[in-house]
N, C-alpha and C. Protein backbone atom coordinates (compact mmCIF):
# COMPACT_ATOMS: atom_id res chain seq x y z
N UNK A 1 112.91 20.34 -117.49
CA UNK A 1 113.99 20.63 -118.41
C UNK A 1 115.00 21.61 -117.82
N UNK A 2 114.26 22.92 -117.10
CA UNK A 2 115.57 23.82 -116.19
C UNK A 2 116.48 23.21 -116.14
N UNK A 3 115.79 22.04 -114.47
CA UNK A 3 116.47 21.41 -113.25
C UNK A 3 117.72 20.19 -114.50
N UNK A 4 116.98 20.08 -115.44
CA UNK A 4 118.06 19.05 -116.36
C UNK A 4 119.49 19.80 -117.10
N UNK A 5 119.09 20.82 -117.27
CA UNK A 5 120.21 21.67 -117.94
C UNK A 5 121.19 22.11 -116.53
N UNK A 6 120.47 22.46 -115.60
CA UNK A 6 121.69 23.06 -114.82
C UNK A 6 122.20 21.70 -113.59
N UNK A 7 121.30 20.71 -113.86
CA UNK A 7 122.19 19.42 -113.11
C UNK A 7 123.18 18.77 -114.21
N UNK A 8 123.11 18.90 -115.49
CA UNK A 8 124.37 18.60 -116.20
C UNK A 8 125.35 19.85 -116.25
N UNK A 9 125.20 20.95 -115.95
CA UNK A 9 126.19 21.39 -116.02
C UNK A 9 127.32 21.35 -114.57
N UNK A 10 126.23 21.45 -113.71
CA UNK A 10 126.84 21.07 -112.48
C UNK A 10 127.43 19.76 -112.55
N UNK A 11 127.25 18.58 -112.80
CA UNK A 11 128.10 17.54 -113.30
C UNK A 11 129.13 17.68 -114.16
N UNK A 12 129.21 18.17 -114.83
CA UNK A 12 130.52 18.96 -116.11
C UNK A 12 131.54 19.73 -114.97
N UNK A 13 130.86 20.27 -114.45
CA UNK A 13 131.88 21.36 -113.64
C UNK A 13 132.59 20.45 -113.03
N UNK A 14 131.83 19.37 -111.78
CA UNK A 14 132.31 18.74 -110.89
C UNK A 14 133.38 18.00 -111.69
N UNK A 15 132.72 17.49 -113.01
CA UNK A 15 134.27 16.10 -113.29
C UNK A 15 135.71 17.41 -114.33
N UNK A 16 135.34 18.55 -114.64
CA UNK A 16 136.50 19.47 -114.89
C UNK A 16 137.44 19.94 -113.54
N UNK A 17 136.19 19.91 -112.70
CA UNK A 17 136.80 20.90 -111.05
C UNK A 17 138.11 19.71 -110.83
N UNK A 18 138.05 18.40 -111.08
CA UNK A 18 138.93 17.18 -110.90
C UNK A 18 140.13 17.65 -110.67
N UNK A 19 140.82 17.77 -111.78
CA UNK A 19 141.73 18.46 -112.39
C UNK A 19 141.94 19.42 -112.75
N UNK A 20 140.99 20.53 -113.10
CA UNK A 20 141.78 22.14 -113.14
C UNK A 20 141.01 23.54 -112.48
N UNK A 21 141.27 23.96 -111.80
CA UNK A 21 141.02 24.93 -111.05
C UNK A 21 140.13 26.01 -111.65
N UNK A 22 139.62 26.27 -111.18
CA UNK A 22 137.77 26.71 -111.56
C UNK A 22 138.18 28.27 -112.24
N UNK A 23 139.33 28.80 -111.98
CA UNK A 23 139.00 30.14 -113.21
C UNK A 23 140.23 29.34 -114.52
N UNK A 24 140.26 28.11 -114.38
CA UNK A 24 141.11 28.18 -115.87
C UNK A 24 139.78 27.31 -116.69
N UNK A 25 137.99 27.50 -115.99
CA UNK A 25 137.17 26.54 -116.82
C UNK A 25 136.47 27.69 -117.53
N UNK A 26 136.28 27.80 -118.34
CA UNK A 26 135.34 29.03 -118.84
C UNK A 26 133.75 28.39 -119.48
N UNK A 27 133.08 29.44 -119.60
CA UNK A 27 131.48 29.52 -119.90
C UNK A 27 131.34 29.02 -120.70
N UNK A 28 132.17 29.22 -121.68
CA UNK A 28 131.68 28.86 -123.36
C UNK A 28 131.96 26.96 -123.13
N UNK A 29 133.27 26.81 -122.52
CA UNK A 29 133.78 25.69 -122.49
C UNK A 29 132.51 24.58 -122.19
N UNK A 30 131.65 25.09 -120.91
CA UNK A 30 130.92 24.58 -120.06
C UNK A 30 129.74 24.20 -120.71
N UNK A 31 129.08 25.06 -121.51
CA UNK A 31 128.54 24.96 -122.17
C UNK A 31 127.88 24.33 -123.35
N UNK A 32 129.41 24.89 -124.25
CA UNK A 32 129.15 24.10 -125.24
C UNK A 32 129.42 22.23 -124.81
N UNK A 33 130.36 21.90 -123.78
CA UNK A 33 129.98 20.42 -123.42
C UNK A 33 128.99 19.93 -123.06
N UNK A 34 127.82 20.63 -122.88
CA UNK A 34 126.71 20.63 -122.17
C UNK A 34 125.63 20.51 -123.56
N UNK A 35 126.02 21.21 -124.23
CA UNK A 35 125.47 21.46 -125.77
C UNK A 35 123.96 22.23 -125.46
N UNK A 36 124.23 23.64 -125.18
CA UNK A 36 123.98 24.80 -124.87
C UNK A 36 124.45 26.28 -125.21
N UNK A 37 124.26 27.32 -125.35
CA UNK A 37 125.00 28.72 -125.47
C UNK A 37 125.01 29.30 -124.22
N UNK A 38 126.07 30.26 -124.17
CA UNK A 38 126.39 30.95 -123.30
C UNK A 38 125.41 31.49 -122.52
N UNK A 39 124.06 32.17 -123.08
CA UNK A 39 123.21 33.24 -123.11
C UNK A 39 122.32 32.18 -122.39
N UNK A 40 122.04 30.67 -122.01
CA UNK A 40 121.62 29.84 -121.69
C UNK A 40 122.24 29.81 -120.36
N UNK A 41 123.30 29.57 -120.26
CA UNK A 41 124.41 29.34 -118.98
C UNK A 41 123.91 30.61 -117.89
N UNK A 42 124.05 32.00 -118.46
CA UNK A 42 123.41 32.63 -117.80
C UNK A 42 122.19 33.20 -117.19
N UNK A 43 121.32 32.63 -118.30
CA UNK A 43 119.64 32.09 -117.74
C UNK A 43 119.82 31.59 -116.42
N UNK A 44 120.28 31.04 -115.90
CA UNK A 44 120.22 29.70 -114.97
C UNK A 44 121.12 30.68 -113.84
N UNK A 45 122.52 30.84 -114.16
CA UNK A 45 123.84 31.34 -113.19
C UNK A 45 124.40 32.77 -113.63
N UNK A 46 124.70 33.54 -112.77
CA UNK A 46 124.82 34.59 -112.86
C UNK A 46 126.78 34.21 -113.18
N UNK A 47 127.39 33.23 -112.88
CA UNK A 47 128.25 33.40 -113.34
C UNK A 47 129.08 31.16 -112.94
N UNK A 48 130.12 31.37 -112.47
CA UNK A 48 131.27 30.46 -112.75
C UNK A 48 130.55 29.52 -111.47
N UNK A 49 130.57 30.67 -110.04
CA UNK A 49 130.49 30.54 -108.69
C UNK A 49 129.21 30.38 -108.47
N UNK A 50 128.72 30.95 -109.33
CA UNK A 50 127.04 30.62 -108.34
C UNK A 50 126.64 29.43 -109.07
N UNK A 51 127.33 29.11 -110.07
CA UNK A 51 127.18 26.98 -110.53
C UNK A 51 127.98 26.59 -109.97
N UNK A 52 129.06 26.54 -109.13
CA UNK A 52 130.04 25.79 -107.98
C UNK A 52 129.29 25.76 -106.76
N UNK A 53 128.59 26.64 -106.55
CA UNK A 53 127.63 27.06 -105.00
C UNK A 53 126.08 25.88 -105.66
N UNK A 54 125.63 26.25 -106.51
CA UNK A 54 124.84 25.01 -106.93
C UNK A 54 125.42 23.58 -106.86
N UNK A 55 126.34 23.86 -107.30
CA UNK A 55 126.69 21.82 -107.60
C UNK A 55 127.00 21.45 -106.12
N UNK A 56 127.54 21.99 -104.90
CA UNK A 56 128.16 21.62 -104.01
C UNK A 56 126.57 21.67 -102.98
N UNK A 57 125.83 22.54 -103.55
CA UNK A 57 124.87 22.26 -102.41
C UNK A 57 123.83 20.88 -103.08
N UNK A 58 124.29 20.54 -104.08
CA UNK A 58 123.52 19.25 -104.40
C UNK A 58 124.26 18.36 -104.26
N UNK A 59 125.33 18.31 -104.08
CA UNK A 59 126.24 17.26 -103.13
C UNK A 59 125.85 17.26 -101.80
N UNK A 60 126.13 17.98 -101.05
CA UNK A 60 125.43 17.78 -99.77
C UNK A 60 124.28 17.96 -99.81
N UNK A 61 123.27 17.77 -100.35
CA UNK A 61 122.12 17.73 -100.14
C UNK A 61 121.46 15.96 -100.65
N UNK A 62 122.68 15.43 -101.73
CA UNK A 62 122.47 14.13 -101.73
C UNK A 62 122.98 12.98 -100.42
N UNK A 63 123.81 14.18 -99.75
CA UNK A 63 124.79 13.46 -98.60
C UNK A 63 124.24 13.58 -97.46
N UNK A 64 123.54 14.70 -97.36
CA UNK A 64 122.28 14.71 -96.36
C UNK A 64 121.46 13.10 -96.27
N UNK A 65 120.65 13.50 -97.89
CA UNK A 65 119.97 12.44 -97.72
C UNK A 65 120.11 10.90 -97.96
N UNK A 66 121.93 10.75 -98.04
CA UNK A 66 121.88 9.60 -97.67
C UNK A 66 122.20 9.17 -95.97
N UNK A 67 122.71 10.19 -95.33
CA UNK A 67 122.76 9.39 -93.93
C UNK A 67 121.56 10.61 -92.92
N UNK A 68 120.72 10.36 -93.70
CA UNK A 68 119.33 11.43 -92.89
C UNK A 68 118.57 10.34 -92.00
N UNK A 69 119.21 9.17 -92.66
CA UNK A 69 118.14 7.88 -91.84
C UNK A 69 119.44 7.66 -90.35
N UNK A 70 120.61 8.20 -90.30
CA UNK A 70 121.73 7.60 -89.33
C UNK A 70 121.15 8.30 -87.91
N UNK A 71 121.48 7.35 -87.05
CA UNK A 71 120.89 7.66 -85.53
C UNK A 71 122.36 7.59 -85.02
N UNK A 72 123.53 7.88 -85.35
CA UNK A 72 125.13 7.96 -84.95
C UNK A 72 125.60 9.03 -85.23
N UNK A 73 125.41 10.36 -84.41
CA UNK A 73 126.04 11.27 -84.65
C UNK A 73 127.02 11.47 -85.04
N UNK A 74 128.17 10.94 -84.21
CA UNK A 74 129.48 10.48 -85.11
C UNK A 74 129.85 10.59 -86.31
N UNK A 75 129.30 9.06 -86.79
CA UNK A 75 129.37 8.74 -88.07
C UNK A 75 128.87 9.87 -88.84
N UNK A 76 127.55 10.57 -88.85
CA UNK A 76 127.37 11.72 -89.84
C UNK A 76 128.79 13.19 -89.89
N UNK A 77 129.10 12.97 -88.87
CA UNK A 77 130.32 13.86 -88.20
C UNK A 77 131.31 13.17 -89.54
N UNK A 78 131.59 11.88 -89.13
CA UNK A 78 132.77 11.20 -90.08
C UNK A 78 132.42 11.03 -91.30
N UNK A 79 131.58 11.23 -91.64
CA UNK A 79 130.86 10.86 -93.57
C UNK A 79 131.26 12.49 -93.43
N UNK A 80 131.15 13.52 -93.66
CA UNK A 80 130.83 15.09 -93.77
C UNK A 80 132.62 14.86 -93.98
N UNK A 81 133.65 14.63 -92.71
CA UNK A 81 135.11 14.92 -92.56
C UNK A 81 135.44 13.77 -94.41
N UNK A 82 134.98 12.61 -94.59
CA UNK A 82 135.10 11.74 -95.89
C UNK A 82 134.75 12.57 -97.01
N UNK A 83 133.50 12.62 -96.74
CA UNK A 83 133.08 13.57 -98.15
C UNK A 83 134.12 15.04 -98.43
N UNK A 84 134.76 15.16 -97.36
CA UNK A 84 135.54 16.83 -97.63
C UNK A 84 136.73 15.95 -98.35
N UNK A 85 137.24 14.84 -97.60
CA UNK A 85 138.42 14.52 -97.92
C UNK A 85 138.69 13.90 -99.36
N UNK A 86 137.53 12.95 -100.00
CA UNK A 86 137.33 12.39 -100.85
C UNK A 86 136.88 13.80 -102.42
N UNK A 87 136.52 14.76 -101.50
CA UNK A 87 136.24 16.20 -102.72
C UNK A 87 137.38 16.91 -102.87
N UNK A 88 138.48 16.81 -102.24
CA UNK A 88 139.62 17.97 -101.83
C UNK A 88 139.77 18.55 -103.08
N UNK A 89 140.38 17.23 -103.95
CA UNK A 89 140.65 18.82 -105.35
C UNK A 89 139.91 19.56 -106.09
N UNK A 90 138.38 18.65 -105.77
CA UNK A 90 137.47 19.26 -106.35
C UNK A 90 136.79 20.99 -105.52
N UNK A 91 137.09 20.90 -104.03
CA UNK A 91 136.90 22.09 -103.28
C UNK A 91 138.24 22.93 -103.63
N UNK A 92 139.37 22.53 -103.49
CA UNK A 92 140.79 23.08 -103.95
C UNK A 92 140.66 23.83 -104.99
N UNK A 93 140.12 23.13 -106.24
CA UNK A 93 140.04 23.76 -107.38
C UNK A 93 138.55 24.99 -107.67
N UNK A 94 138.46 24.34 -106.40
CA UNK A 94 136.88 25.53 -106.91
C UNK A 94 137.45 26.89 -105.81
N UNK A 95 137.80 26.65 -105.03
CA UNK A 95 138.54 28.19 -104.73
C UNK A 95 139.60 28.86 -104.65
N UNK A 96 140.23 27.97 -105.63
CA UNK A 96 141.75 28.49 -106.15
C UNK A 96 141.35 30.10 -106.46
N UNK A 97 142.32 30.50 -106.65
CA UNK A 97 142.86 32.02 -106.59
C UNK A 97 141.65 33.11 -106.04
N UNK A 98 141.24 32.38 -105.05
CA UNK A 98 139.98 33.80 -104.59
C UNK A 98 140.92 34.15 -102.76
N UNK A 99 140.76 35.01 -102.55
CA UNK A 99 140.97 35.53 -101.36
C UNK A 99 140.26 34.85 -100.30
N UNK A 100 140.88 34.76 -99.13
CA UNK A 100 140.46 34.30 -97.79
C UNK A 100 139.04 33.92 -97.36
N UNK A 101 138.40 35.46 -97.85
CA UNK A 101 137.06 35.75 -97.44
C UNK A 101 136.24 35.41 -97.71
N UNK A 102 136.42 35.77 -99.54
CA UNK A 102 135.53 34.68 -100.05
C UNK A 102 135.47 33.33 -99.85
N UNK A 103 136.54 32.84 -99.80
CA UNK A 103 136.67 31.52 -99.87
C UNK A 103 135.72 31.10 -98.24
N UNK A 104 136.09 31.62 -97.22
CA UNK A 104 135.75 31.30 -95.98
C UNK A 104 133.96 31.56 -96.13
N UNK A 105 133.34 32.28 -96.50
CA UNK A 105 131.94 33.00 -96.63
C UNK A 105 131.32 31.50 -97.74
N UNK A 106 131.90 31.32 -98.87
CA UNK A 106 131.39 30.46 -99.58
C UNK A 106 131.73 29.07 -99.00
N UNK A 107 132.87 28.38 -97.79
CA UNK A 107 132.51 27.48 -97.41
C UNK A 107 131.66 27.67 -96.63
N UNK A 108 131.46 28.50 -95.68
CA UNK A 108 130.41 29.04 -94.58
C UNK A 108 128.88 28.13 -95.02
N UNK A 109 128.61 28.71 -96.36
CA UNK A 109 127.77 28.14 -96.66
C UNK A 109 127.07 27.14 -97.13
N UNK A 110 128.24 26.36 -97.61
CA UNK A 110 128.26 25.16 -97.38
C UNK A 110 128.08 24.11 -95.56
N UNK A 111 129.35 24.57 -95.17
CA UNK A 111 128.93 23.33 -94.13
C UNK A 111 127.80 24.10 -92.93
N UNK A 112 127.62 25.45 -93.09
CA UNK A 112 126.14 25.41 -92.51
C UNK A 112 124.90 24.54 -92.73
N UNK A 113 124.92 24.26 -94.28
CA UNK A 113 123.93 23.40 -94.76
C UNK A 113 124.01 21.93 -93.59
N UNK A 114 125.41 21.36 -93.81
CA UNK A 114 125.43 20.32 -93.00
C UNK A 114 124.99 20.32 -91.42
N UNK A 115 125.56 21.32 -91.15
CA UNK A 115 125.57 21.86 -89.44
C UNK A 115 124.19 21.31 -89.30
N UNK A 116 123.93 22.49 -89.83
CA UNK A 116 121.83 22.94 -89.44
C UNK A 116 121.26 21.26 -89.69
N UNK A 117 121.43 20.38 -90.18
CA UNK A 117 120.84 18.89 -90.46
C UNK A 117 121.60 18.24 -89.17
N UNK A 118 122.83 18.38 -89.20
CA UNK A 118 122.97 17.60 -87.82
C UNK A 118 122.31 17.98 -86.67
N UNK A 119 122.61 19.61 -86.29
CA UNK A 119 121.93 19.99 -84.60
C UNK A 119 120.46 19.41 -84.67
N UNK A 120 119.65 19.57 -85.85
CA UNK A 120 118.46 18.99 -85.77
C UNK A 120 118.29 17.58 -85.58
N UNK A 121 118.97 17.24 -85.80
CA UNK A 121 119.28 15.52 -85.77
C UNK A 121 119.38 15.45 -84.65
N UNK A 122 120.40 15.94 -84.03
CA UNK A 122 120.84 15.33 -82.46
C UNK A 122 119.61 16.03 -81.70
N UNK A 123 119.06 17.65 -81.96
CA UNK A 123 117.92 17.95 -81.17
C UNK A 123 117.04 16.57 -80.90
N UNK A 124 116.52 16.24 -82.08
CA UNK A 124 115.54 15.20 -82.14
C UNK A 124 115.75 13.91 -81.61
N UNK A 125 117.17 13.73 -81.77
CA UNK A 125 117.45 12.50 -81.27
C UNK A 125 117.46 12.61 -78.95
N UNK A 126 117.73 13.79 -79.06
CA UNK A 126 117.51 14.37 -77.71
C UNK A 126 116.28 14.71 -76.74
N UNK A 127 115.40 14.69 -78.00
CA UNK A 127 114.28 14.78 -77.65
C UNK A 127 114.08 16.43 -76.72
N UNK A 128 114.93 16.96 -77.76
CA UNK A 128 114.79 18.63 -76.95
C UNK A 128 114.73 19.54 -78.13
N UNK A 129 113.50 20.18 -78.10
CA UNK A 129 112.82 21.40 -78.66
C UNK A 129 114.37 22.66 -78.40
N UNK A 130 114.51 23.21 -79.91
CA UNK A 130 115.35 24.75 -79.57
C UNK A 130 114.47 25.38 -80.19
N UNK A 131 114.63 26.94 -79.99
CA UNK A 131 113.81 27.79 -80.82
C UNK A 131 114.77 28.35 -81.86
N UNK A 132 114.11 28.85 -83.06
CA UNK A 132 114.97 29.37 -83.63
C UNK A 132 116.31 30.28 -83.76
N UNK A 133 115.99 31.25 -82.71
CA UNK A 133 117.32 32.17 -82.39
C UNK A 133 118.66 31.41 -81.81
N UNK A 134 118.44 29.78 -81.43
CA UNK A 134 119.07 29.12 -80.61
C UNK A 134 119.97 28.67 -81.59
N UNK A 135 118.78 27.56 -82.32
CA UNK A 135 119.79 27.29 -83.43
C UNK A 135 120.53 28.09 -84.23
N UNK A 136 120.27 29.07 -84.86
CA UNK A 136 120.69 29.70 -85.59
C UNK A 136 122.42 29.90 -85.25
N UNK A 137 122.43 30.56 -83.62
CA UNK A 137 123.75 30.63 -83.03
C UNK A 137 124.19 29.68 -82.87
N UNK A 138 123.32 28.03 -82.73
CA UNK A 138 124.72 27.37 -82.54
C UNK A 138 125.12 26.98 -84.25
N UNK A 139 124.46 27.08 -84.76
CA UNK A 139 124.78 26.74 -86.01
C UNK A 139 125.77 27.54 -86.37
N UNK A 140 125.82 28.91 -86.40
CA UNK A 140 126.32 29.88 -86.49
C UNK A 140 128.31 29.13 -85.61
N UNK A 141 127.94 28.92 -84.52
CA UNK A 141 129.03 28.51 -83.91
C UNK A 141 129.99 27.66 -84.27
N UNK A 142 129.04 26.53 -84.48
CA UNK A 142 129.77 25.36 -85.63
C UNK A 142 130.24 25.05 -86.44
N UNK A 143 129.60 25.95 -86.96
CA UNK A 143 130.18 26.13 -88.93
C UNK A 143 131.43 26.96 -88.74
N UNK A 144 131.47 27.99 -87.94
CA UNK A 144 132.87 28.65 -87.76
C UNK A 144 133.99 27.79 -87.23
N UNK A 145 133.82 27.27 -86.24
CA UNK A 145 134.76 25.92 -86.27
C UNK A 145 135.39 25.00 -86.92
N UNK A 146 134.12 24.22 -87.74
CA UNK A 146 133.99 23.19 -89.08
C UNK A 146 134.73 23.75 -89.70
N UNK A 147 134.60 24.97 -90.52
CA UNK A 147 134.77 25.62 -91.34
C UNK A 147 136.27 25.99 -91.23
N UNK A 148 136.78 26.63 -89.70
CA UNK A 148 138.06 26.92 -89.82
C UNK A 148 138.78 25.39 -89.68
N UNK A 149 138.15 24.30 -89.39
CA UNK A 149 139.81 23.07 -89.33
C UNK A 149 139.41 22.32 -90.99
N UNK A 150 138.77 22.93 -91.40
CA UNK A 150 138.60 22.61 -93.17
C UNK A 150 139.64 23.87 -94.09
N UNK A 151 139.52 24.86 -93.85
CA UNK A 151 140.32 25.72 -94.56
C UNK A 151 141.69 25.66 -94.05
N UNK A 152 142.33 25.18 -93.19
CA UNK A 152 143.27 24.80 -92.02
C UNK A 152 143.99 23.65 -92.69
N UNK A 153 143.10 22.52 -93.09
CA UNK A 153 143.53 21.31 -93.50
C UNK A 153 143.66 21.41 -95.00
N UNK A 154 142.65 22.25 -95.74
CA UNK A 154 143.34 22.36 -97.27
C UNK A 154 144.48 23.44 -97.65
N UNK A 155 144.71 24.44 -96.26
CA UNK A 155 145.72 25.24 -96.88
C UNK A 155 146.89 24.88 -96.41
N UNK A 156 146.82 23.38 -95.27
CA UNK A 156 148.07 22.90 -94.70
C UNK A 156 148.78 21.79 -96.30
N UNK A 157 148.14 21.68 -97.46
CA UNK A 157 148.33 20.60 -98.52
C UNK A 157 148.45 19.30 -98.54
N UNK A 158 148.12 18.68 -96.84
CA UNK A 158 148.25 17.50 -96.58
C UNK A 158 147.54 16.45 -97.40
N UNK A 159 147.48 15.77 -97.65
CA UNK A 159 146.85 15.16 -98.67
C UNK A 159 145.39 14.38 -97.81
N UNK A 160 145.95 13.69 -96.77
CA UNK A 160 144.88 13.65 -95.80
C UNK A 160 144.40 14.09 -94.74
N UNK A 161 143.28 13.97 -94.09
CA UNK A 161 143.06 14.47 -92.85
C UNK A 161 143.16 13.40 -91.75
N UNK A 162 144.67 13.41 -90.86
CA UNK A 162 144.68 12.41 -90.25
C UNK A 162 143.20 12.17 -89.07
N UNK A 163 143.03 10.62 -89.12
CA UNK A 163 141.70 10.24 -88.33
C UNK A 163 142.16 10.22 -86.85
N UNK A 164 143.42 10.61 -86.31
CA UNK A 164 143.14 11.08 -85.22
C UNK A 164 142.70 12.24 -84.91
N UNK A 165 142.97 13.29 -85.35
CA UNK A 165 142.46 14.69 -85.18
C UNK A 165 140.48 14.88 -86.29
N UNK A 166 140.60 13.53 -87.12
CA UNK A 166 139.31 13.98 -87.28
C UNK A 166 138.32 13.11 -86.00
N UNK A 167 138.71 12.23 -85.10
CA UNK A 167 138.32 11.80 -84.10
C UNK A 167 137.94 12.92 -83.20
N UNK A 168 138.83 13.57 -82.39
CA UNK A 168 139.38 14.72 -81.76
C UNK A 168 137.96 15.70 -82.20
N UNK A 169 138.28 16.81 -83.91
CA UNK A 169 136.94 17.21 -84.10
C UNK A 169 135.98 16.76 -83.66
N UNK A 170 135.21 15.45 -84.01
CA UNK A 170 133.91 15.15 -83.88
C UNK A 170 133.45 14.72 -82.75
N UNK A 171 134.95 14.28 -81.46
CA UNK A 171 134.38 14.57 -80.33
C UNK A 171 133.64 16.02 -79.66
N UNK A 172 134.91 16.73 -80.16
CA UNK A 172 134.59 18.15 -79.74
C UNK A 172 133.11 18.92 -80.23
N UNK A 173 133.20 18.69 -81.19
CA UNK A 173 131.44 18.86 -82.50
C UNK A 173 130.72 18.29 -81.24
N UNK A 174 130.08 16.52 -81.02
CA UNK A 174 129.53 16.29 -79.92
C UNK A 174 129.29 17.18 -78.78
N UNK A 175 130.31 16.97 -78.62
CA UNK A 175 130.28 17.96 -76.86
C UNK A 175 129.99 18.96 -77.05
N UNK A 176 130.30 19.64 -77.66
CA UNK A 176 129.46 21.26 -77.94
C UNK A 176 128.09 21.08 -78.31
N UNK A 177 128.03 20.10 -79.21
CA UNK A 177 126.37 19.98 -79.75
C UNK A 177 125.68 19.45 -78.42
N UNK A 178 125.66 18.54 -78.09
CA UNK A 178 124.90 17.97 -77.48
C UNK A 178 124.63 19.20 -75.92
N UNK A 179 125.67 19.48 -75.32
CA UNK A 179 125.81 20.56 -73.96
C UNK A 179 125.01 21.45 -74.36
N UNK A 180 125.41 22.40 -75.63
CA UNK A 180 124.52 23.49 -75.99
C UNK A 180 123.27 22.89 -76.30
N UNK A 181 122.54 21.98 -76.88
CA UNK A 181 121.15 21.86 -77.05
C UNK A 181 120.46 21.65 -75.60
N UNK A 182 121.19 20.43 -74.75
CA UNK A 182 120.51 20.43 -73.27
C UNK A 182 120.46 22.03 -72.61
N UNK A 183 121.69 22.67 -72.54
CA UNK A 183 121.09 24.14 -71.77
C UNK A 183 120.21 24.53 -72.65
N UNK A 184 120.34 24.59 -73.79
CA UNK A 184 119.23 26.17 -74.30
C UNK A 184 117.90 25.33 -74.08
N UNK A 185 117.85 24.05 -74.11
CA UNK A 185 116.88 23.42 -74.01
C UNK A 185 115.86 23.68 -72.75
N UNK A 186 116.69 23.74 -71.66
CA UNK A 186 116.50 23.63 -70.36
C UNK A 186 116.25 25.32 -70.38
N UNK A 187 117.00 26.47 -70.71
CA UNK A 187 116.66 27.56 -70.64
C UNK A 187 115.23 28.40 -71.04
N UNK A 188 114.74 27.41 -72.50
CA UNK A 188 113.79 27.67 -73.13
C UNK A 188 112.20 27.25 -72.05
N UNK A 189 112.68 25.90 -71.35
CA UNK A 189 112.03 25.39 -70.55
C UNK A 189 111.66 26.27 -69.00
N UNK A 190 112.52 27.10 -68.79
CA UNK A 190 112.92 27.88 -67.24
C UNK A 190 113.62 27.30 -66.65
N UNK A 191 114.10 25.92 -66.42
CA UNK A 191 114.86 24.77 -65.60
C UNK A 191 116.14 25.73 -65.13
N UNK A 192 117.07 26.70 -65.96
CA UNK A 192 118.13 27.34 -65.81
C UNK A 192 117.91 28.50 -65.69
């Protein structure tokens, strides 16, 4: 029953986030569509953001597990650049009027989620063991990247993200992924 109350509200949010920008949605609003009290809402979320940080990590976590079976790095590269593009007003509207930082820290944590599923992916698909401190940095690396040509592309207002430059990214994603897992791989090994 929790997991049922706060996956409908996270659904409420997502089809309001559509159309209006996440501080003009309020608690009570959310709520009572939900057919719940306030004092309920905060059982669950400490506030607006930490049910936007819920709903988005159960988006990618359904998006995970639908291309968790893909052996095309790429393509998981190009579903992640779709899924941003196909969410825009819904990410737009969820960090309307917050400052830089936040905004950058709360995508952070988002496409880390993604990151950390791909490097493991391609590790495995590489058939090369990292240790944790490894990943962590390249993950760490990636997501700062990801992260800056995503805040780049929603604060440029383009409506799309042209597929040449999301080509371009996910070459570059590759080549970094794949180079950095063979050295640290090889480092972990002594080979380097």
């Amino acid at each position: 029953m929790i997991e049922n109350v706060k996956d409908r509200l996270a659904n409420k949010l997502a089809e309001l986030l559509i159309d209006h920008p996440i501080y003009k949605i309020t608690i009570k609003e959310l709520a009572d569509s939900v057919g719940i009290n306030r004092q309920t809402f905060y059982y669950h979320f400490s506030d607006i953001y930490d049910l936007a940080l819920y709903m988005f990590k159960g988006k990618i976590s359904n998006l995970i597990h639908t291309y968790s079976s893909s052996t095309n790095f790429n393509d998981i590269i190009y579903k992640v650049f779709h899924f941003a593009i196909e969410n825009r007003n819904l990410f737009l509207n969820a960090i309307s009027k917050l400052d830089y930082q936040i905004v950058n820290t709360y995508m952070s944590k988002i496409v880390s989620t993604l990151v950390t599923f791909a490097i493991k992916t391609k590790a495995s698909q590489l058939n090369k063991p990292l240790e944790p401190n490894y990943l962590k940095e390249l993950v760490t690396m990636l997501t700062c990247y990801i992260n800056y040509q995503l805040l780049d592309w929603f604060k440029s207002g383009q409506d799309s993200l042209a597929e040449n430059k999301m080509e371009t990214i996910a070459n570059l994603i590759t080549f970094a992924l794949e180079s950095n897992i063979i050295h640290m791989s090889n480092i972990i090994k002594g080979e380097e």
